[in-house]
Protein backbone atom coordinates (compact mmCIF):
# COMPACT_ATOMS: atom_id res chain seq x y z
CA UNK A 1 -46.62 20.72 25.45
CA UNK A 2 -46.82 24.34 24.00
CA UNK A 3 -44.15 23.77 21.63
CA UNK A 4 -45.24 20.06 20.53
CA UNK A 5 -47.07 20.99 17.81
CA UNK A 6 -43.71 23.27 16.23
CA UNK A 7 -41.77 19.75 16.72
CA UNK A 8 -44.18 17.81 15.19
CA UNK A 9 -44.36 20.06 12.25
CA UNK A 10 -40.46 20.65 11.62
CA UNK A 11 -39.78 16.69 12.01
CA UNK A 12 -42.49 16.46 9.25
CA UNK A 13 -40.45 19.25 7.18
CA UNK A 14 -37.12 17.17 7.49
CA UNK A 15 -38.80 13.91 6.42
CA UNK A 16 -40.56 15.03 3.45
CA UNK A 17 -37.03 16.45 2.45
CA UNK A 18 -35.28 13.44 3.14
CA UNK A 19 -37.90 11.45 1.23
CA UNK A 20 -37.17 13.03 -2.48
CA UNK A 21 -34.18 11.18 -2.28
CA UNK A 22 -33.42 7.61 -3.54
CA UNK A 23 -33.18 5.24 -1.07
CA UNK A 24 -29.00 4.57 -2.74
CA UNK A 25 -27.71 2.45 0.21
CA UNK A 26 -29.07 -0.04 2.44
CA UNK A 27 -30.86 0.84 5.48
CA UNK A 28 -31.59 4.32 4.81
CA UNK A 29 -33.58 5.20 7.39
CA UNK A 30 -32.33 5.36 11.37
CA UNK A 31 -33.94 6.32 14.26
CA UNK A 32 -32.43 7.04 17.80
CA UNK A 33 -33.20 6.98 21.26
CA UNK A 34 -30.99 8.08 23.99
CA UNK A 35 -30.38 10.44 27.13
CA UNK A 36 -28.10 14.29 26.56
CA UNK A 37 -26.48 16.69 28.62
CA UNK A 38 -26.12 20.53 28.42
CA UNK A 39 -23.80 22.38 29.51
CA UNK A 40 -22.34 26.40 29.33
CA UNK A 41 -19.14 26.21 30.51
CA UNK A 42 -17.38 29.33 32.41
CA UNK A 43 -13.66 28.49 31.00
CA UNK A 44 -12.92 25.86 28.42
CA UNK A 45 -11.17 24.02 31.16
CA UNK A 46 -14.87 23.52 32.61
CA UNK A 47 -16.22 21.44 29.92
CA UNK A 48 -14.66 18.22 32.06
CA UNK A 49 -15.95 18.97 35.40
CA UNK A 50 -19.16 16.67 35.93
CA UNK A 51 -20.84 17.97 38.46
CA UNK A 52 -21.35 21.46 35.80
CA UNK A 53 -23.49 19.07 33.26
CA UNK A 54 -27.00 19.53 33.06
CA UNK A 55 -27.91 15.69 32.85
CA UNK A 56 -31.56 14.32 31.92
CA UNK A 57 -31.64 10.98 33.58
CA UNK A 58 -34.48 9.26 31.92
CA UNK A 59 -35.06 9.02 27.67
CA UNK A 60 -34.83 12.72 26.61
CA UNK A 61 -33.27 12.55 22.98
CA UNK A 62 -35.16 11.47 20.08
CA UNK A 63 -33.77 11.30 16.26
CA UNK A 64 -34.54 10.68 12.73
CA UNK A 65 -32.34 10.47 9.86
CA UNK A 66 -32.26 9.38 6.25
CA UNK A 67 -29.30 8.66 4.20
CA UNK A 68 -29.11 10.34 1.11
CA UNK A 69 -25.70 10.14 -1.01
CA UNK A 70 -21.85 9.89 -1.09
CA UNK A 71 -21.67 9.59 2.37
CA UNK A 72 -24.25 12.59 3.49
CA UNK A 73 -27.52 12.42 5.97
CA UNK A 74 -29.43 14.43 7.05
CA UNK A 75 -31.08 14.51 10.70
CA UNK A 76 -33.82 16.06 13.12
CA UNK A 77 -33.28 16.02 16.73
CA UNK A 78 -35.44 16.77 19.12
CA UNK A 79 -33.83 16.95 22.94
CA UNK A 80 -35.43 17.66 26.19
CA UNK A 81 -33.63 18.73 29.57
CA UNK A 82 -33.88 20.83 32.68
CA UNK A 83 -31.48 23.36 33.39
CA UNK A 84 -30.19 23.91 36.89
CA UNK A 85 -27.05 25.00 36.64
CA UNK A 86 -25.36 27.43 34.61
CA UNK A 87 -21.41 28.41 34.19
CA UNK A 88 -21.47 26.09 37.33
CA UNK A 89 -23.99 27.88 39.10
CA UNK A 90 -27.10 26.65 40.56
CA UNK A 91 -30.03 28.38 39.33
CA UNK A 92 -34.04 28.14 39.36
CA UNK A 93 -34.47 24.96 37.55
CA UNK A 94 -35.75 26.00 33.97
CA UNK A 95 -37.10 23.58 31.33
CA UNK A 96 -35.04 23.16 28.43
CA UNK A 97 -35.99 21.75 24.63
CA UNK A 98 -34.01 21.59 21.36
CA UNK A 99 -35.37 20.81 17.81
CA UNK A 100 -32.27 20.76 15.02
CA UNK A 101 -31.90 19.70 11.48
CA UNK A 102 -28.45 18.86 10.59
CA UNK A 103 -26.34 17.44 7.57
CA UNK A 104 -24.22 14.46 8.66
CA UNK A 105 -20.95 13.83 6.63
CA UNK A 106 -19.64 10.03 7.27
CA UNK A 107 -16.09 10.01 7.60
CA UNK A 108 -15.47 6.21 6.49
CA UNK A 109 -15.73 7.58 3.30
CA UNK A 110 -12.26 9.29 3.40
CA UNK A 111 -11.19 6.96 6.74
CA UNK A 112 -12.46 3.83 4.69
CA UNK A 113 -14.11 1.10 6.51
CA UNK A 114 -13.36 1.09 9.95
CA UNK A 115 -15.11 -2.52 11.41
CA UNK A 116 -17.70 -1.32 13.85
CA UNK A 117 -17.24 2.39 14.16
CA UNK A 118 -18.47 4.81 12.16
CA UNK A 119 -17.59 8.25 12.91
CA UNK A 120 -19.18 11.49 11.65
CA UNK A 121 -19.09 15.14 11.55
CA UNK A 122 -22.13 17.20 11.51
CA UNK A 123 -23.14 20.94 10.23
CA UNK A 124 -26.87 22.25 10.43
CA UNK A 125 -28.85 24.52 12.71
CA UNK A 126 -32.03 24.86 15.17
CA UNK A 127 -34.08 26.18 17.53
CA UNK A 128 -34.17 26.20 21.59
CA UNK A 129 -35.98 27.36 24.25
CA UNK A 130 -35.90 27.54 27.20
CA UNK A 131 -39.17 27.82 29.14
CA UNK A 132 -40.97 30.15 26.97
CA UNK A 133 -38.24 32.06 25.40
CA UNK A 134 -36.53 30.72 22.42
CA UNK A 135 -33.72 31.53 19.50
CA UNK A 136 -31.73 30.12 16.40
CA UNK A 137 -28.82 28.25 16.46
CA UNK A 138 -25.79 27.15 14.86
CA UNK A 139 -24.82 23.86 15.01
CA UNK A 140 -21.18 22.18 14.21
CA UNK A 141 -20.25 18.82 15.84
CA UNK A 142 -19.25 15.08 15.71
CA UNK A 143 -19.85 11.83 16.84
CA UNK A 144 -19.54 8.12 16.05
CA UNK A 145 -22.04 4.85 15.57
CA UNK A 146 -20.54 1.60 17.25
CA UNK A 147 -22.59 -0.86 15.62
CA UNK A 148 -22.87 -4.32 17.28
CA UNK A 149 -25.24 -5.60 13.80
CA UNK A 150 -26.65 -5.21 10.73
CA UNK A 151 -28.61 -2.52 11.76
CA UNK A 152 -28.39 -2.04 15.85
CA UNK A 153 -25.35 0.07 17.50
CA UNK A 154 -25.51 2.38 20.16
CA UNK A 155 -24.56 6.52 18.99
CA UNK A 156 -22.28 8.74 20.67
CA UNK A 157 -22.69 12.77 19.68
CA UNK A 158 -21.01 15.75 20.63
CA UNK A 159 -22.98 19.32 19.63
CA UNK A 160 -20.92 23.01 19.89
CA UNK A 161 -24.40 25.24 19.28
CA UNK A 162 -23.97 29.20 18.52
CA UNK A 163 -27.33 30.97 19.69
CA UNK A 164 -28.78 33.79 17.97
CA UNK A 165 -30.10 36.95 20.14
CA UNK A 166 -27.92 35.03 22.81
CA UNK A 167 -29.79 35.79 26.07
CA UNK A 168 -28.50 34.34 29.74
CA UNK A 169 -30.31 31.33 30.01
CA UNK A 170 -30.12 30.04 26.57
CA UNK A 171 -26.59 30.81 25.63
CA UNK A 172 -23.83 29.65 23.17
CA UNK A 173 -23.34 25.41 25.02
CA UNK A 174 -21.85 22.51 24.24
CA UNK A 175 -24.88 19.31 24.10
CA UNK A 176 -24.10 15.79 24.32
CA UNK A 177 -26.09 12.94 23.96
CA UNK A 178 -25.92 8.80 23.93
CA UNK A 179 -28.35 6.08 22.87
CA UNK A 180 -29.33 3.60 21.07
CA UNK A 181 -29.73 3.96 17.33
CA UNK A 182 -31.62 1.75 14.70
CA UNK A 183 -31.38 1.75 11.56
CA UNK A 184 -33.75 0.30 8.36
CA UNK A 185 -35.44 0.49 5.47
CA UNK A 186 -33.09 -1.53 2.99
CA UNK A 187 -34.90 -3.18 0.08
CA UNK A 188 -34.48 -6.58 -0.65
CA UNK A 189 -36.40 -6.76 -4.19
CA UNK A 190 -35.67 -10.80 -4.24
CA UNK A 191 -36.64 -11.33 -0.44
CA UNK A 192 -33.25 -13.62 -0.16
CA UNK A 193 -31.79 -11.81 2.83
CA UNK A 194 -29.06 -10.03 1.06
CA UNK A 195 -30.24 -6.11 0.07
CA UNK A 196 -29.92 -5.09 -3.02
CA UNK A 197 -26.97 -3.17 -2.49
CA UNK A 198 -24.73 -6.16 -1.92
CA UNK A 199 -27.12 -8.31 -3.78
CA UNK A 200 -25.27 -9.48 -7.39
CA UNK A 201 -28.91 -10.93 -8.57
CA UNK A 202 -31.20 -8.51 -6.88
CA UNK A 203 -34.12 -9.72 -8.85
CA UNK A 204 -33.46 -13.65 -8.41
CA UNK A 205 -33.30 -15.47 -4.75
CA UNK A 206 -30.24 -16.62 -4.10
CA UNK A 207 -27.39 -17.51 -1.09
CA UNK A 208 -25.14 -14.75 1.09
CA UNK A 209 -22.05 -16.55 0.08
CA UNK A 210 -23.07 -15.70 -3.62
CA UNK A 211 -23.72 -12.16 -2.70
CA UNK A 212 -27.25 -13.15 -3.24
CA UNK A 213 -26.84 -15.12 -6.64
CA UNK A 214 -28.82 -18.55 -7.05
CA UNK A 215 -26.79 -22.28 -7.17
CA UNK A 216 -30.72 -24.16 -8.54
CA UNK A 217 -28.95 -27.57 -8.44
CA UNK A 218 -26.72 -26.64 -5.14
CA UNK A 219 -23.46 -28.21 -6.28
CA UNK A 220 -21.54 -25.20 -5.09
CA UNK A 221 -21.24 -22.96 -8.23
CA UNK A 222 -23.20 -20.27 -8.56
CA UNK A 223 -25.49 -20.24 -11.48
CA UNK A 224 -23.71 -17.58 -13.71
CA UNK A 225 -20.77 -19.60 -13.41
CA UNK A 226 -22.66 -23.08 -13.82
CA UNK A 227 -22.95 -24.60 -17.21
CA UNK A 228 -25.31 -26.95 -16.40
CA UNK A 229 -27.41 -24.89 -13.82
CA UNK A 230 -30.13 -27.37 -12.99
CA UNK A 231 -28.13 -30.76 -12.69
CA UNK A 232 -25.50 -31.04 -9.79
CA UNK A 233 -22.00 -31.43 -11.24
CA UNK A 234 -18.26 -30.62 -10.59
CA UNK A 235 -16.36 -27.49 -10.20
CA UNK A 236 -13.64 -28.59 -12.97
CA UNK A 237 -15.97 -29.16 -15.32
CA UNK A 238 -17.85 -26.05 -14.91
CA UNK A 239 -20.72 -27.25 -12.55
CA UNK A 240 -21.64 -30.11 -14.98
CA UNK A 241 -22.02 -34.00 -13.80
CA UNK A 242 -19.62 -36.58 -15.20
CA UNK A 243 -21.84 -39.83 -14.76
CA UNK A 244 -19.12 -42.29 -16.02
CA UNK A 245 -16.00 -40.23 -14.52
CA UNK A 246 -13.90 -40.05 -17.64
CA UNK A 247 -13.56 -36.76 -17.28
CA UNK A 248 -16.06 -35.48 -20.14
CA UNK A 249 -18.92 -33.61 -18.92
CA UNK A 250 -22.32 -35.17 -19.64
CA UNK A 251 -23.16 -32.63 -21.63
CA UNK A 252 -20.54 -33.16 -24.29
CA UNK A 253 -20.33 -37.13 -23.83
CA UNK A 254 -21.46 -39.00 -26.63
CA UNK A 255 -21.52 -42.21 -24.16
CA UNK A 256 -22.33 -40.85 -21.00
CA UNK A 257 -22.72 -43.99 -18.83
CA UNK A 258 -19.62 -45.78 -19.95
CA UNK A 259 -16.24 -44.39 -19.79
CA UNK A 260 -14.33 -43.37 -23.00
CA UNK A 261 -12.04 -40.94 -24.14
CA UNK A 262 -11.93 -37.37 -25.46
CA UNK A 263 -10.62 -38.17 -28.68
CA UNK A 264 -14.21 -40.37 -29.22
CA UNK A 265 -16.16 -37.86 -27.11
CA UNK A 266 -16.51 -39.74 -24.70
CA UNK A 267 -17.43 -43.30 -25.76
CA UNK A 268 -14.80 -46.53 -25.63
CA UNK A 269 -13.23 -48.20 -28.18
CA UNK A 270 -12.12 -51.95 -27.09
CA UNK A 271 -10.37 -52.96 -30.53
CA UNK A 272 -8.60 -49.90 -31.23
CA UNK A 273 -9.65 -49.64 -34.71
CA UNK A 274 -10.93 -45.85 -34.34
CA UNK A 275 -14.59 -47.12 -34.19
CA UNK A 276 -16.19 -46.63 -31.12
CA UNK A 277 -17.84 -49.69 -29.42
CA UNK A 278 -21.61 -48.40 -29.85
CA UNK A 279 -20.90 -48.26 -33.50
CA UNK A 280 -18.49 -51.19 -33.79
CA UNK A 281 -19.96 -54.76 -34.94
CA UNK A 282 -16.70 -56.51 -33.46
CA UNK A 283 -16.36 -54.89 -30.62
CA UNK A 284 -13.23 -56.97 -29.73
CA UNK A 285 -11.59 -57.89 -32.85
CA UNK A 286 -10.28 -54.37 -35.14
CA UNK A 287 -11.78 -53.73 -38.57
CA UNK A 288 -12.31 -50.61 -40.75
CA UNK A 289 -15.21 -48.48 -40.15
CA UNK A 290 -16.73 -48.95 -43.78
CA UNK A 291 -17.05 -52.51 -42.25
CA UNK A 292 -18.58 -51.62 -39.23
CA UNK A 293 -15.53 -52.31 -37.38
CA UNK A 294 -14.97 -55.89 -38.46
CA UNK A 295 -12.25 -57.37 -40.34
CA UNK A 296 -12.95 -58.10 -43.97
CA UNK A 297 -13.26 -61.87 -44.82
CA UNK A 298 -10.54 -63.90 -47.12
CA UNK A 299 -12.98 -67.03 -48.11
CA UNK A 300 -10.76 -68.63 -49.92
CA UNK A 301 -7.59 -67.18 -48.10
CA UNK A 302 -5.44 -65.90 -50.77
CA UNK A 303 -4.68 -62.89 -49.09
CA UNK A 304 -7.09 -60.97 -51.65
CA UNK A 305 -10.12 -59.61 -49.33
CA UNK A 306 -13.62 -60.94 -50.72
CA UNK A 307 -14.23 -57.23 -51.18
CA UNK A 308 -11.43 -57.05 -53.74
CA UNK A 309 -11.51 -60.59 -55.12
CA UNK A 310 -13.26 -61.52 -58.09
CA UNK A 311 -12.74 -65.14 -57.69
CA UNK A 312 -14.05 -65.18 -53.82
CA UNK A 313 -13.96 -68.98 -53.25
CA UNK A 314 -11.16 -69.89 -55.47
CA UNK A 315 -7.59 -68.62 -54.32
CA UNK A 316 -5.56 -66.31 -56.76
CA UNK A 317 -2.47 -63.63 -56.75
CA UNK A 318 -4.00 -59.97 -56.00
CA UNK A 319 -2.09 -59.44 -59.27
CA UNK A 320 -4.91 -61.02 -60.91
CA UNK A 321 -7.91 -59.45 -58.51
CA UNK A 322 -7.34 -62.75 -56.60
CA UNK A 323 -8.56 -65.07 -59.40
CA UNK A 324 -6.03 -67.91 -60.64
CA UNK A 325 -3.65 -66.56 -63.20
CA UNK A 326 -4.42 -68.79 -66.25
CA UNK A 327 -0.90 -70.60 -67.49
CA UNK A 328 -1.88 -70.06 -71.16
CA UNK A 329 -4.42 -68.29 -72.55
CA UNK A 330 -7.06 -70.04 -74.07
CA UNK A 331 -6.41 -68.44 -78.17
CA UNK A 332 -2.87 -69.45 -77.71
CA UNK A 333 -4.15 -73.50 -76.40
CA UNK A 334 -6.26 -73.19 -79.31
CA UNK A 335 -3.36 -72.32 -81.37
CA UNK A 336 -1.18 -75.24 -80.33
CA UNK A 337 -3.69 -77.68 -81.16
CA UNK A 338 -3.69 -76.43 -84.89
CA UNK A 339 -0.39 -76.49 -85.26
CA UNK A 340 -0.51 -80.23 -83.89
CA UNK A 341 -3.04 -81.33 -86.72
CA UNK A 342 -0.12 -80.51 -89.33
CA UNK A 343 2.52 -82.56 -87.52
CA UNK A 344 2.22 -85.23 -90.62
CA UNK A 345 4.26 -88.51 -90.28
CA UNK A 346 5.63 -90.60 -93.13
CA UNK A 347 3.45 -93.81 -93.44
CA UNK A 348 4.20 -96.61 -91.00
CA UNK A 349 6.97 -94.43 -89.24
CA UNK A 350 7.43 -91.84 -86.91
CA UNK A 351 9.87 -89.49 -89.04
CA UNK A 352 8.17 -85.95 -89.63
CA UNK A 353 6.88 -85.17 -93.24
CA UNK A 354 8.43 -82.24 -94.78
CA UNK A 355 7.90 -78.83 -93.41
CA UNK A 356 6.10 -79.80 -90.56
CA UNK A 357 8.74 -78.15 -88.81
CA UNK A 358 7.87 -74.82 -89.51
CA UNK A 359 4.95 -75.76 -87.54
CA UNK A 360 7.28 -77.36 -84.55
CA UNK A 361 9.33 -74.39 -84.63
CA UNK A 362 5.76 -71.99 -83.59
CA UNK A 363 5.05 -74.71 -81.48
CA UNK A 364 8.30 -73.94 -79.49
CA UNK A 365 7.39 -70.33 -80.12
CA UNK A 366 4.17 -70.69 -77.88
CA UNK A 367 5.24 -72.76 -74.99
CA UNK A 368 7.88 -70.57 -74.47
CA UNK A 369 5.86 -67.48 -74.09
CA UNK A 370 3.63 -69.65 -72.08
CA UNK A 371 6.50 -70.92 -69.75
CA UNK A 372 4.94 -71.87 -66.74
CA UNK A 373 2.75 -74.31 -68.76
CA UNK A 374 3.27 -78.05 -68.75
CA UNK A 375 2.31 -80.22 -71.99
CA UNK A 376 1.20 -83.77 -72.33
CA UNK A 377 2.15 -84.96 -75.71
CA UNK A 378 -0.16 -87.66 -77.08
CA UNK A 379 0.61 -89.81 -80.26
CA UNK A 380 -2.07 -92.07 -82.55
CA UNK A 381 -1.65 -93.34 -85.46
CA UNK A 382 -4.31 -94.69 -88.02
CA UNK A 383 -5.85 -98.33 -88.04
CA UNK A 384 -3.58 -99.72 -90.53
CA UNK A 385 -1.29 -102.96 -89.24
CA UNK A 386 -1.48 -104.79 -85.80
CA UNK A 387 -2.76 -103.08 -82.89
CA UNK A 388 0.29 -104.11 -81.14
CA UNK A 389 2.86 -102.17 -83.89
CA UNK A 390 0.48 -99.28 -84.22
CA UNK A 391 0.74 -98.36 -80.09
CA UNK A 392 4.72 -98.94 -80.66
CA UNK A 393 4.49 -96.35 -83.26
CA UNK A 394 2.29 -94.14 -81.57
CA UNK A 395 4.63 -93.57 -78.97
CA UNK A 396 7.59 -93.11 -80.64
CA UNK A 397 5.75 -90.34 -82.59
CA UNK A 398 4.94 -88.64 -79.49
CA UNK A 399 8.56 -88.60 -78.53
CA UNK A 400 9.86 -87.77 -81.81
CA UNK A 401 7.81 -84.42 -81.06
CA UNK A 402 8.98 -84.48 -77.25
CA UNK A 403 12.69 -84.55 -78.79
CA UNK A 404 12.24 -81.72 -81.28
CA UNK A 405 11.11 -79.41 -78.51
CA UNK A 406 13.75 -80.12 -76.08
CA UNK A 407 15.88 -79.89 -78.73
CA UNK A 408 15.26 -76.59 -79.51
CA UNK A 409 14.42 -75.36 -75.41
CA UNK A 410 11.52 -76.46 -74.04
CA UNK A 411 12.65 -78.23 -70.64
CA UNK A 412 11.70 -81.82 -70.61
CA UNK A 413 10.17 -81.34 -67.02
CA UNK A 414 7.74 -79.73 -68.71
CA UNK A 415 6.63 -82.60 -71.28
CA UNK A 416 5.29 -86.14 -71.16
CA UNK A 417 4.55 -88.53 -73.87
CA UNK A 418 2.44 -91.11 -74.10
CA UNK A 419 0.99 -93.11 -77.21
CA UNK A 420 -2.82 -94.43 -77.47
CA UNK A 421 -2.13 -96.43 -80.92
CA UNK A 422 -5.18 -96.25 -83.24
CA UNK A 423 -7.56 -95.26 -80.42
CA UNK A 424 -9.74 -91.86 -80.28
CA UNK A 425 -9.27 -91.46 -84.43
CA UNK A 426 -10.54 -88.03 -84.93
CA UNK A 427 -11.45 -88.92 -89.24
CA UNK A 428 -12.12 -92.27 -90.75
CA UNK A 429 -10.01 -94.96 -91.60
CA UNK A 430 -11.46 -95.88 -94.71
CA UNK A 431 -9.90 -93.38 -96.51
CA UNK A 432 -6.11 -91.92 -97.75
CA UNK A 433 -7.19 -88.46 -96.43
CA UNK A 434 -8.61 -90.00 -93.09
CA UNK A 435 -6.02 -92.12 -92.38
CA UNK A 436 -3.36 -89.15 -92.61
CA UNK A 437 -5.04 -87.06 -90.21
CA UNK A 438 -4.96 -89.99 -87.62
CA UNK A 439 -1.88 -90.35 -87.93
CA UNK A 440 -1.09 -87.27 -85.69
CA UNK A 441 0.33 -85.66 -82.17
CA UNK A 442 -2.04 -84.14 -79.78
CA UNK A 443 -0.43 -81.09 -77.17
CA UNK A 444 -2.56 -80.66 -74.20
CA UNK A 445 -2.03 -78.18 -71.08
CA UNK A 446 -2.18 -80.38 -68.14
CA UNK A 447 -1.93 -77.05 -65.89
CA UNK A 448 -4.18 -74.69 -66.65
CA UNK A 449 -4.31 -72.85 -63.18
């Protein structure tokens, strides 16, 4: 117990100076616990003979150790033993004690990982005694850790040690030890079970097979990767549900609950008529969009939409904005029928006056401008003689007019005549002047649309 207080005080030494460094890699702390032999061979050839090693049978090695970069420890060991025999001699049993401070060089950092061993080498120095007398020494040696976990394994060393002011008893010797060693003091900042130094989100909770990254909505993708981290969803579309399976992720699907396509984001569109069914008014019949997807009407079926036809409920060419082209226009009907009132007959006959063909001749003029007009031709003549001679004559003045135009190329198909006598006079009788201008030839359009 003598020298306690010198171990105590030198393991104190090599943890403070262990302690100023970072704690870089997990588990940077390890402690040890183990048996070691001693032994001062008399030829090199001795070192294998057991019965030569000075063995302590019960726990006798104690060490601490704290990582501290690249691959580099360092360690305080503190090793008890009796010695009894000496260059295979048998001598007085003596008590024996060690206290060293070494710098530990892993070799998996040249080897590169090697599964479950981890082999060192190891440089550093000490102190021994043995009963009271003590000296320095120089340590060089190597060893491995088989570890069976995450941080148990059992540690296998083998110590060359050079003493100073080398006396008998305490000479240059060869220690080895074995025993369990135990290592800790890894930080896990986000308390998920994986330490920081494997840990990908050390500051967020998260699952080993994410290297300690969070999945919130556990579909399987980890949340950096997830585009819709708090809503369980597929791995093709990036982590993000698909509630009506058409392949467009919620997120982006304007009709999320019913199945569309990606050219309408998403939503359906029955008709075909490039506006979707939410929007569409006839959802089953096609129609532009400026109609809410419904056909424009044809009231009157021309084939003139109501939107473009000015004459909705009466049919007409789309030539004429779907209104009935007129046969003649209404100046040129007007025209006619002044040109009529100078068709003068001779009195009591149905020969023309002269020049009134000047005005048959612009007569011809019109209808055949206005060809797709039909004209009925109606004769009267005044109230002079029997009622029975003057519808005779009436009617043969219509077709005197009815000849004249066929004559010069109006097709008969489109004429009729017809003579009312001395009906409808349009003067008075009573007079020279009236009596003349009932004596005339109507022209009436009998197809004005």
């Amino acid at each position: 117990m003598k020298h306690l207080r010198k171990v105590l005080l030198t393991l104190l030494v090599v943890a403070s100076f262990s302690s100023i460094n970072a704690q870089d890699a997990n588990n940077p702390w390890s402690v040890g616990f183990g048996t070691n032999a001693v032994h001062k061979p008399a030829l090199r050839t001795d070192i294998f003979a057991v019965q030569d090693w000075n063995v302590m049978q019960s726990f006798s090695k104690f060490s601490v150790g704290k990582y501290v970069d690249d691959g580099f420890s360092v360690m305080g060991d503190l090793s008890i033993n009796t010695i009894s025999i000496i260059r295979g001699l048998k001598v007085p049993e003596r008590s024996y004690m060690a206290l060293d401070a070494n710098i530990k060089y892993d070799l998996n950092n040249i080897l590169g990982e090697t599964s479950m061993f981890d082999p060192y080498v190891l440089l550093g120095g000490g102190y021994t005694w043995v009963d009271q007398k003590g000296a320095g020494t120089l340590n060089a040696g190597v060893g491995t850790n088989v570890w069976f976990g995450e941080n148990f394994g059992l540690n296998f060393q083998a110590v060359g040690k050079h003493v100073f002011n080398n006396f008998y008893l305490a000479a240059n010797h060869i220690q080895f030890s074995a025993g369990l060693v135990l290592k800790f003091g890894g930080t896990d900042t986000d308390g998920d079970g994986v330490y920081d130094k494997y840990d990908k989100c050390p500051d967020v909770a998260g699952l080993k097979e994410f290297n300690g990254c969070p999945d919130s909505d556990g579909d399987g993708i980890k949340d950096s990767e997830d585009s819709c981290p708090n809503i369980a969803g597929l791995k093709e579309l990036n982590g993000c549900p698909d509630s009506d399976g058409d392949g467009i992720a919620d997120k982006d699907d304007s009709c999320p609950n019913v199945a569309g396509t990606k050219a309408n984001n998403g939503c359906p569109d029955t008709d075909g008529d490039g506006v979707v069914d939410k929007d569409d008014a006839c959802v089953s019949v096609a129609g532009p969009a400026e109609n809410k997807g419904c056909p424009w009407p044809d009231t009157d079926a021309d084939g003139v939409l109501d939107k473009d036809d000015k004459c909705v409920d009466v049919a007409g060419p789309a030539s004429n904005n779907g209104c009935p082209e007129e046969v003649i226009s209404a100046a040129a009907e007007k025209q006619l029928n002044e040109f009529a009132k100078t068709i003068n007959f001779n009195s009591n006959r149905f020969s023309f006056k002269t020049g009134v063909t000047v005005q048959l001749d612009a007569i011809v003029s019109i209808m055949k401008e206005y060809d797709r007009a039909n004209f009925s031709l109606e004769g009267y003549t005044d109230s002079s003689g029997a009622a029975k001679y003057n519808q005779t004559l009436s009617e043969k003045r219509a077709n005197a007019v009815m000849k004249y135009l066929v004559d010069h190329g109006i097709s008969a198909d489109r004429l009729s005549a017809k003579g009312f006598g001395e009906e409808n006079p349009i003067d008075t009788n009573n007079t020279s002047k009236g009596r003349s201008n009932n004596r005339r030839v109507e022209i009436k359009v009998v197809n004005k649309k």
